[in-house]
N, C-alpha and C. Protein backbone atom coordinates (compact mmCIF):
# COMPACT_ATOMS: atom_id res chain seq x y z
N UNK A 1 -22.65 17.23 -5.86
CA UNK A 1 -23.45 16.00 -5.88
C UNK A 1 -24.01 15.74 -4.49
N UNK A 2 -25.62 14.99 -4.73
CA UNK A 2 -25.98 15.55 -3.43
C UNK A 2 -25.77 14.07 -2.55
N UNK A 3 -25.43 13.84 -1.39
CA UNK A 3 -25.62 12.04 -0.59
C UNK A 3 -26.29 11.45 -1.40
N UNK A 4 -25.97 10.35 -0.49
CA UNK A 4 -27.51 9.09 -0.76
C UNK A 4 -27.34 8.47 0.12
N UNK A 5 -28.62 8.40 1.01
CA UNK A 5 -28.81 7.93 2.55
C UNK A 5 -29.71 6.58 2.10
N UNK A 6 -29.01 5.38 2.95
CA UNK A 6 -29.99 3.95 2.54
C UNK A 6 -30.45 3.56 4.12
N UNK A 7 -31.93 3.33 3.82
CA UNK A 7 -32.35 3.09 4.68
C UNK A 7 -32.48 0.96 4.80
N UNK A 8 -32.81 0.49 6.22
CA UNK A 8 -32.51 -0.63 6.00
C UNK A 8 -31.96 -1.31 4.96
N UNK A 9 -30.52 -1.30 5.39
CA UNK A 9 -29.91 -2.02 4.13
C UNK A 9 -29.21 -3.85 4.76
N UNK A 10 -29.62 -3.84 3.79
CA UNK A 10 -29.36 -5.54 4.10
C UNK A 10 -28.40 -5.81 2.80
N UNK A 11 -27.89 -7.12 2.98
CA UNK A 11 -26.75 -7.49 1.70
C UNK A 11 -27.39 -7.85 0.22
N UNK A 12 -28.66 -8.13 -0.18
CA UNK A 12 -29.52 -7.68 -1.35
C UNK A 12 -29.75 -6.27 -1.47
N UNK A 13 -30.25 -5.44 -0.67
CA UNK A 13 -31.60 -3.80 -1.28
C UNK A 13 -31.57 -3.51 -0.15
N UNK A 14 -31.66 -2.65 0.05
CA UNK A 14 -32.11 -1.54 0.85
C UNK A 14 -33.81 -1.11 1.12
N UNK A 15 -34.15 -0.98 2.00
CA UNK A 15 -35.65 -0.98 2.02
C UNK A 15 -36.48 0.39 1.23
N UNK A 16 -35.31 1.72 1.15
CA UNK A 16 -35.60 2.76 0.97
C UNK A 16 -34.40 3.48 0.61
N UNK A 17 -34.43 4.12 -0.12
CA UNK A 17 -32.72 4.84 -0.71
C UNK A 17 -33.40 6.48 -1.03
N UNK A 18 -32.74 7.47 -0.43
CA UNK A 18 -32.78 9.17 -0.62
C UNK A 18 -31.75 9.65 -1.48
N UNK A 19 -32.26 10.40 -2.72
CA UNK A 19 -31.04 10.88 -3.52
C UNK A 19 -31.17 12.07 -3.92
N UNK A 20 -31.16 13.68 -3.87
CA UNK A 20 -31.65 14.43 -4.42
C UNK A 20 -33.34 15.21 -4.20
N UNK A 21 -33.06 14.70 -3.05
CA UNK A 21 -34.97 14.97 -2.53
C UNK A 21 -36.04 14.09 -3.37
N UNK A 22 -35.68 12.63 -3.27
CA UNK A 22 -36.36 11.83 -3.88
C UNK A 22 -36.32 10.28 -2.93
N UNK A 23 -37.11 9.89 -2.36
CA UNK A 23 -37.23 8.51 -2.03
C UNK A 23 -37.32 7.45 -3.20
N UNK A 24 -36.57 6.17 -2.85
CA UNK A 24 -37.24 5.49 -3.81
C UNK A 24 -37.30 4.25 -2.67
N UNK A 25 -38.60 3.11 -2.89
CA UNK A 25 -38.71 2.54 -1.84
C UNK A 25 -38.85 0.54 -2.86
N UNK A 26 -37.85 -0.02 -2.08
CA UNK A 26 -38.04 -0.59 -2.30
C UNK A 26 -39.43 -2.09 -2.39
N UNK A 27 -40.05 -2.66 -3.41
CA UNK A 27 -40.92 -3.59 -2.74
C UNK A 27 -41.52 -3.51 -2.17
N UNK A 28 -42.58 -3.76 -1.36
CA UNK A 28 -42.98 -4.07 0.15
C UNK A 28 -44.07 -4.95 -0.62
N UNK A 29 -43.85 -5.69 0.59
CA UNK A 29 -44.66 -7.21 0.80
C UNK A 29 -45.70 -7.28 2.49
N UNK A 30 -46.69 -7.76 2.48
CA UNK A 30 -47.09 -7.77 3.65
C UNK A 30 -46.77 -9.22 4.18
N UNK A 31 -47.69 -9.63 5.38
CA UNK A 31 -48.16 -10.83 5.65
C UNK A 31 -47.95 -12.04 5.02
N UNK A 32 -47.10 -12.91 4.71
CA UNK A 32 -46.98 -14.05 3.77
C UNK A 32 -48.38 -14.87 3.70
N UNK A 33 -48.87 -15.32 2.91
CA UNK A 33 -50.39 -16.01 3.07
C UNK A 33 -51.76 -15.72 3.84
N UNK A 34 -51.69 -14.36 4.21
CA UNK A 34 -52.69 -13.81 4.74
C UNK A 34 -53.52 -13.18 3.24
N UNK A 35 -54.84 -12.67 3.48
CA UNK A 35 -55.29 -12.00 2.27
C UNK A 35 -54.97 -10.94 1.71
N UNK A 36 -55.63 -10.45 0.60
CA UNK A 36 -55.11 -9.89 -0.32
C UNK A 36 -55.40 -8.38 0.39
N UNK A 37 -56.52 -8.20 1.38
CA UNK A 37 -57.24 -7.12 1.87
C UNK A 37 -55.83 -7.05 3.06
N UNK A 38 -55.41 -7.83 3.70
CA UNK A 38 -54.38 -8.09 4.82
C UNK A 38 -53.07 -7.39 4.45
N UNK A 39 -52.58 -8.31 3.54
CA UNK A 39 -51.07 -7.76 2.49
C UNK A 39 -51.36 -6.10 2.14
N UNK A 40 -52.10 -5.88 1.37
CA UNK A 40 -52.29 -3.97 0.88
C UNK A 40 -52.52 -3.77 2.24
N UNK A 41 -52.79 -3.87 3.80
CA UNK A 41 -52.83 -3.22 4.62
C UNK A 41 -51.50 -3.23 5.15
N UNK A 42 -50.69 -3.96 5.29
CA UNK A 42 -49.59 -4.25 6.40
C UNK A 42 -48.57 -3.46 5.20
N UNK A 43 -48.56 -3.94 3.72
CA UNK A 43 -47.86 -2.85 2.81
C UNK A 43 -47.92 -1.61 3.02
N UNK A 44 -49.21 -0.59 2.69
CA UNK A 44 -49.20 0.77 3.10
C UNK A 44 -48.96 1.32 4.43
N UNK A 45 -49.08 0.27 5.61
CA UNK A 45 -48.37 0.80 6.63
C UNK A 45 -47.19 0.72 6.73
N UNK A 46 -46.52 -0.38 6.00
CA UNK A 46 -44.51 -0.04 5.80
C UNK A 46 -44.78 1.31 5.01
N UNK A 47 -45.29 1.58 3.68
CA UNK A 47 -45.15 2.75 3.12
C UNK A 47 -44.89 3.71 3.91
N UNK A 48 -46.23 4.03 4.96
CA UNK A 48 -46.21 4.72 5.74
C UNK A 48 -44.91 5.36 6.49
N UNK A 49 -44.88 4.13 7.14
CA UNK A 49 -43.57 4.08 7.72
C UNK A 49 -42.23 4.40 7.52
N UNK A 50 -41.83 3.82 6.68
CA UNK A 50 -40.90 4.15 5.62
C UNK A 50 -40.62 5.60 5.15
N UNK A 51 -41.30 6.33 4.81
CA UNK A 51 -41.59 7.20 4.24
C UNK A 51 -41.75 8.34 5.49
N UNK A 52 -41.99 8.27 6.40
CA UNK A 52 -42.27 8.98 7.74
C UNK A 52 -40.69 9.14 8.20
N UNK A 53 -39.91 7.74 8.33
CA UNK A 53 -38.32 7.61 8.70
C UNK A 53 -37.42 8.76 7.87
N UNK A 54 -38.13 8.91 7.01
CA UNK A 54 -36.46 10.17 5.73
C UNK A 54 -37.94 11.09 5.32
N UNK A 55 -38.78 11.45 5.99
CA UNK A 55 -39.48 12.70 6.44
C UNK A 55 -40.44 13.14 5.16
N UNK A 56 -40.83 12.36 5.03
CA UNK A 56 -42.14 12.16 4.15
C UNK A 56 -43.22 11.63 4.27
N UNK A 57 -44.02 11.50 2.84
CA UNK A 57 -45.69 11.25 3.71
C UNK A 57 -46.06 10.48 2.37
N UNK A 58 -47.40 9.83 2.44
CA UNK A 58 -48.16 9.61 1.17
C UNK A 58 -48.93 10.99 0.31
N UNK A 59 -48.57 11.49 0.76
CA UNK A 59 -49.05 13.14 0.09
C UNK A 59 -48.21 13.17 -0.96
N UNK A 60 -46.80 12.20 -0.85
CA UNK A 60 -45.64 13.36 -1.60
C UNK A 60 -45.18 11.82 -2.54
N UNK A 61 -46.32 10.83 -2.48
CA UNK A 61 -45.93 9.63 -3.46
C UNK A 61 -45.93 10.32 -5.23
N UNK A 62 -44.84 10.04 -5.73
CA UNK A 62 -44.96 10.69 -7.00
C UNK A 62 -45.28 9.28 -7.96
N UNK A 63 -45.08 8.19 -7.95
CA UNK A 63 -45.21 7.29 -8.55
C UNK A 63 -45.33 5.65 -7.91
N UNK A 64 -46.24 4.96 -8.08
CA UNK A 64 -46.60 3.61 -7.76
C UNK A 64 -46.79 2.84 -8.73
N UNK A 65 -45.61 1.59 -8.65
CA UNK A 65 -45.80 0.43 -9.26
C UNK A 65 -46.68 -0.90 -8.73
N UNK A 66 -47.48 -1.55 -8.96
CA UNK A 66 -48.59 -2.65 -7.81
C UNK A 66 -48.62 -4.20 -8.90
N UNK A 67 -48.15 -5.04 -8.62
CA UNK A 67 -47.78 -6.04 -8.93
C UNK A 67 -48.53 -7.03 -7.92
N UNK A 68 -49.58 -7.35 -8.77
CA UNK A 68 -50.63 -8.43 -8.10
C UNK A 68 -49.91 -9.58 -8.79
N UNK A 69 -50.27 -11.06 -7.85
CA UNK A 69 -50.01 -12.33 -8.06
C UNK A 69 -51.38 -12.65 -9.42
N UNK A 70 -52.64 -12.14 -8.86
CA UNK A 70 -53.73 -12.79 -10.13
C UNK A 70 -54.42 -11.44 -10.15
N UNK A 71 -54.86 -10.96 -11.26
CA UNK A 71 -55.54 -9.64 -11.62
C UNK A 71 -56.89 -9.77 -11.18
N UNK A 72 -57.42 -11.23 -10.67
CA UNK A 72 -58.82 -11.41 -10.12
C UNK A 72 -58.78 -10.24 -8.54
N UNK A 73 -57.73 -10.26 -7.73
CA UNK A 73 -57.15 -9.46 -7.05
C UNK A 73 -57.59 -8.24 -6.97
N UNK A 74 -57.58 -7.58 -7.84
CA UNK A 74 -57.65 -6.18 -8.17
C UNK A 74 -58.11 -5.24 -7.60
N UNK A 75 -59.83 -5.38 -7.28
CA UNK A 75 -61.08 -4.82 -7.05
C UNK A 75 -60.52 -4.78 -5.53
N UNK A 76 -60.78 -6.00 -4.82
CA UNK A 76 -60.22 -6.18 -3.17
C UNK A 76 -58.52 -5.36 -2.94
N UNK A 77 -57.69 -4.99 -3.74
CA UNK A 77 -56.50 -4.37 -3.36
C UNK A 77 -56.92 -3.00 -3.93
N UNK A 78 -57.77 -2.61 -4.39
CA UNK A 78 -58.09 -1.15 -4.72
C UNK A 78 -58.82 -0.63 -3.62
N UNK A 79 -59.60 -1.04 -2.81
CA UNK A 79 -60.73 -0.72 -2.16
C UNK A 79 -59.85 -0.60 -0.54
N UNK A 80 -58.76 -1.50 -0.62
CA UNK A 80 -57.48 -1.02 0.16
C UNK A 80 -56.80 0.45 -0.19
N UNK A 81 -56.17 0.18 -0.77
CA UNK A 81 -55.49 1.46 -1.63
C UNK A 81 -56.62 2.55 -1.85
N UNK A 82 -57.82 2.87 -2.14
CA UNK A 82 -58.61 3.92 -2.35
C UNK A 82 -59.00 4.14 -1.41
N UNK A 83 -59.08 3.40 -0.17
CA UNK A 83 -59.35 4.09 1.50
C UNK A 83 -57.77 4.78 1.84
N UNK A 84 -56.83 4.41 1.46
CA UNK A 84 -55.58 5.00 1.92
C UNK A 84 -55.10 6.24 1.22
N UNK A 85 -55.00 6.24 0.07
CA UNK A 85 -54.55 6.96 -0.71
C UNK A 85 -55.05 8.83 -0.57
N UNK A 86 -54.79 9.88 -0.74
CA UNK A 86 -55.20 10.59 -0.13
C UNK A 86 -56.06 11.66 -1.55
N UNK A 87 -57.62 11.82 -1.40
CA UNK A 87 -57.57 12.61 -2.87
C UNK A 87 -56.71 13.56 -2.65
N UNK A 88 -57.19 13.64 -4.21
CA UNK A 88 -56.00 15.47 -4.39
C UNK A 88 -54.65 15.03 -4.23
N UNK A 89 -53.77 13.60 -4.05
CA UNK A 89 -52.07 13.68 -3.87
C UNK A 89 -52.03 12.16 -4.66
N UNK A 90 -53.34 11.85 -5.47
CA UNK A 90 -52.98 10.15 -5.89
C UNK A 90 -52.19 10.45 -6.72
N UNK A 91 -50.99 9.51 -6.64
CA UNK A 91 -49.57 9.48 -7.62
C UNK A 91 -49.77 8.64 -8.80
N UNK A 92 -48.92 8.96 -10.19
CA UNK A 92 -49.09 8.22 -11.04
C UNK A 92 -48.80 6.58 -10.90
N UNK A 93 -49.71 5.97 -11.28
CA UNK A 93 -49.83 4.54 -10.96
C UNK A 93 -49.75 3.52 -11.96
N UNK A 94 -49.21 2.54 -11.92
CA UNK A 94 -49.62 1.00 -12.77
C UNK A 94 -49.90 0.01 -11.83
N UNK A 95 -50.62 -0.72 -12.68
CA UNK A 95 -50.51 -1.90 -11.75
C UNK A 95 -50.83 -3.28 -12.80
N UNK A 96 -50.25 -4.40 -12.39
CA UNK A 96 -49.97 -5.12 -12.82
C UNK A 96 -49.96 -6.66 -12.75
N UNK A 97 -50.16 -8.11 -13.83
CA UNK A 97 -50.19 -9.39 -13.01
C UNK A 97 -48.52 -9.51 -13.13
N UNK A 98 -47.91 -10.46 -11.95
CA UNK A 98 -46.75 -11.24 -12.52
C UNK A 98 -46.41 -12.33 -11.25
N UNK A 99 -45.95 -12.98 -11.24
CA UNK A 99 -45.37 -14.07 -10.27
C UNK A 99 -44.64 -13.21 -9.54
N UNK A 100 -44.43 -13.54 -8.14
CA UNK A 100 -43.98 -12.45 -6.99
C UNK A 100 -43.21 -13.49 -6.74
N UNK A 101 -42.43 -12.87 -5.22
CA UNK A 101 -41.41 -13.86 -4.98
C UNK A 101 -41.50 -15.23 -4.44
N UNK A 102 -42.83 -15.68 -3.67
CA UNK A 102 -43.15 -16.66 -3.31
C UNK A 102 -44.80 -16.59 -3.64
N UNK A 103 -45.19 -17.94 -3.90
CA UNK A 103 -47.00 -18.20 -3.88
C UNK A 103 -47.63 -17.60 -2.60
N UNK A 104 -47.04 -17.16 -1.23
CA UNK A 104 -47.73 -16.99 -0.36
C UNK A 104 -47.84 -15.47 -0.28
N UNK A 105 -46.95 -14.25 -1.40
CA UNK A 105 -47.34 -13.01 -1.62
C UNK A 105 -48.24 -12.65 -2.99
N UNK A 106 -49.29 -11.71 -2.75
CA UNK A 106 -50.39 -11.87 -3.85
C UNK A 106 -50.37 -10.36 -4.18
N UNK A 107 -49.71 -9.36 -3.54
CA UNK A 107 -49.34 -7.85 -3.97
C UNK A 107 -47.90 -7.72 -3.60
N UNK A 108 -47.69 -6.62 -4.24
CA UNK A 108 -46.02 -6.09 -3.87
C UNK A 108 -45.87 -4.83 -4.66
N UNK A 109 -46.32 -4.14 -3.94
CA UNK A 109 -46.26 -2.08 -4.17
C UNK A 109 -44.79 -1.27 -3.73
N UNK A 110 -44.58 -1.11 -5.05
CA UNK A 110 -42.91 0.10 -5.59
C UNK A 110 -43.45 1.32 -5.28
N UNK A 111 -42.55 2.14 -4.37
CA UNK A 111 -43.28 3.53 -4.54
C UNK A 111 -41.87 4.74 -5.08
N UNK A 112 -42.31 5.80 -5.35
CA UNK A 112 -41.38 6.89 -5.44
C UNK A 112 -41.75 8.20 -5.03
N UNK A 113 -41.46 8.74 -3.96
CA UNK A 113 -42.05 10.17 -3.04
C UNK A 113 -40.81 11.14 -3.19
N UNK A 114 -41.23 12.30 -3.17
CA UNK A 114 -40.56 13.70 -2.96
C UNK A 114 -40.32 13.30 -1.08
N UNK A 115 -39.12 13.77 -1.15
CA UNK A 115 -38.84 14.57 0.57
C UNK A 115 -39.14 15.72 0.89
């Protein structure tokens, strides 16, 4: 059985958990009440980040969950995400409306990457 390495772990979640040559990342939230163009930026740079720390990339995202506050949203968090995203490595995706954890977050992107 192989580890499982947790990255920032706090007494809720862990920011990022490795199991088997698999990241799974928790959440990410940007900017509290900044825009929607703001939040998908400061998000994919935790991705980034995150994902760089246990030696991975957005190349190797195998799956994205995107949980918008209002689906009016959409167009402006795509045009984020479709400048980032890399052709040729876009991972299977949903995306979605639902109430987030506070009114002042309006995205919140799940990811799952190969190591």
């Amino acid at each position: 059985m192989s580890d499982i390495k947790r990255i920032e772990t706090g007494p809720r979640m862990s920011q990022a958990v490795v199991h088997g040559g698999v990241v799974y990342l928790a959440g990410q939230v940007g900017t509290a009440g900044a825009s929607i163009t703001k939040q998908t930026e400061d998000i994919l740079a935790n991705i980034d980040r995150l994902l760089a720390e246990v030696g991975s990339d957005k190349t190797k995202i195998l799956q994205s969950t995107i949980w918008l506050s209002s689906m009016d949203d959409f167009a402006e968090m795509n045009a984020v995400w479709d400048a980032w995203v890399p052709q040729g490595h876009t991972p299977a995706r949903a995306a979605g409306e639902s109430k987030l954890a506070t009114p002042d977050y309006n995205v919140e992107i799940i990811c799952i990457a190969a190591v």
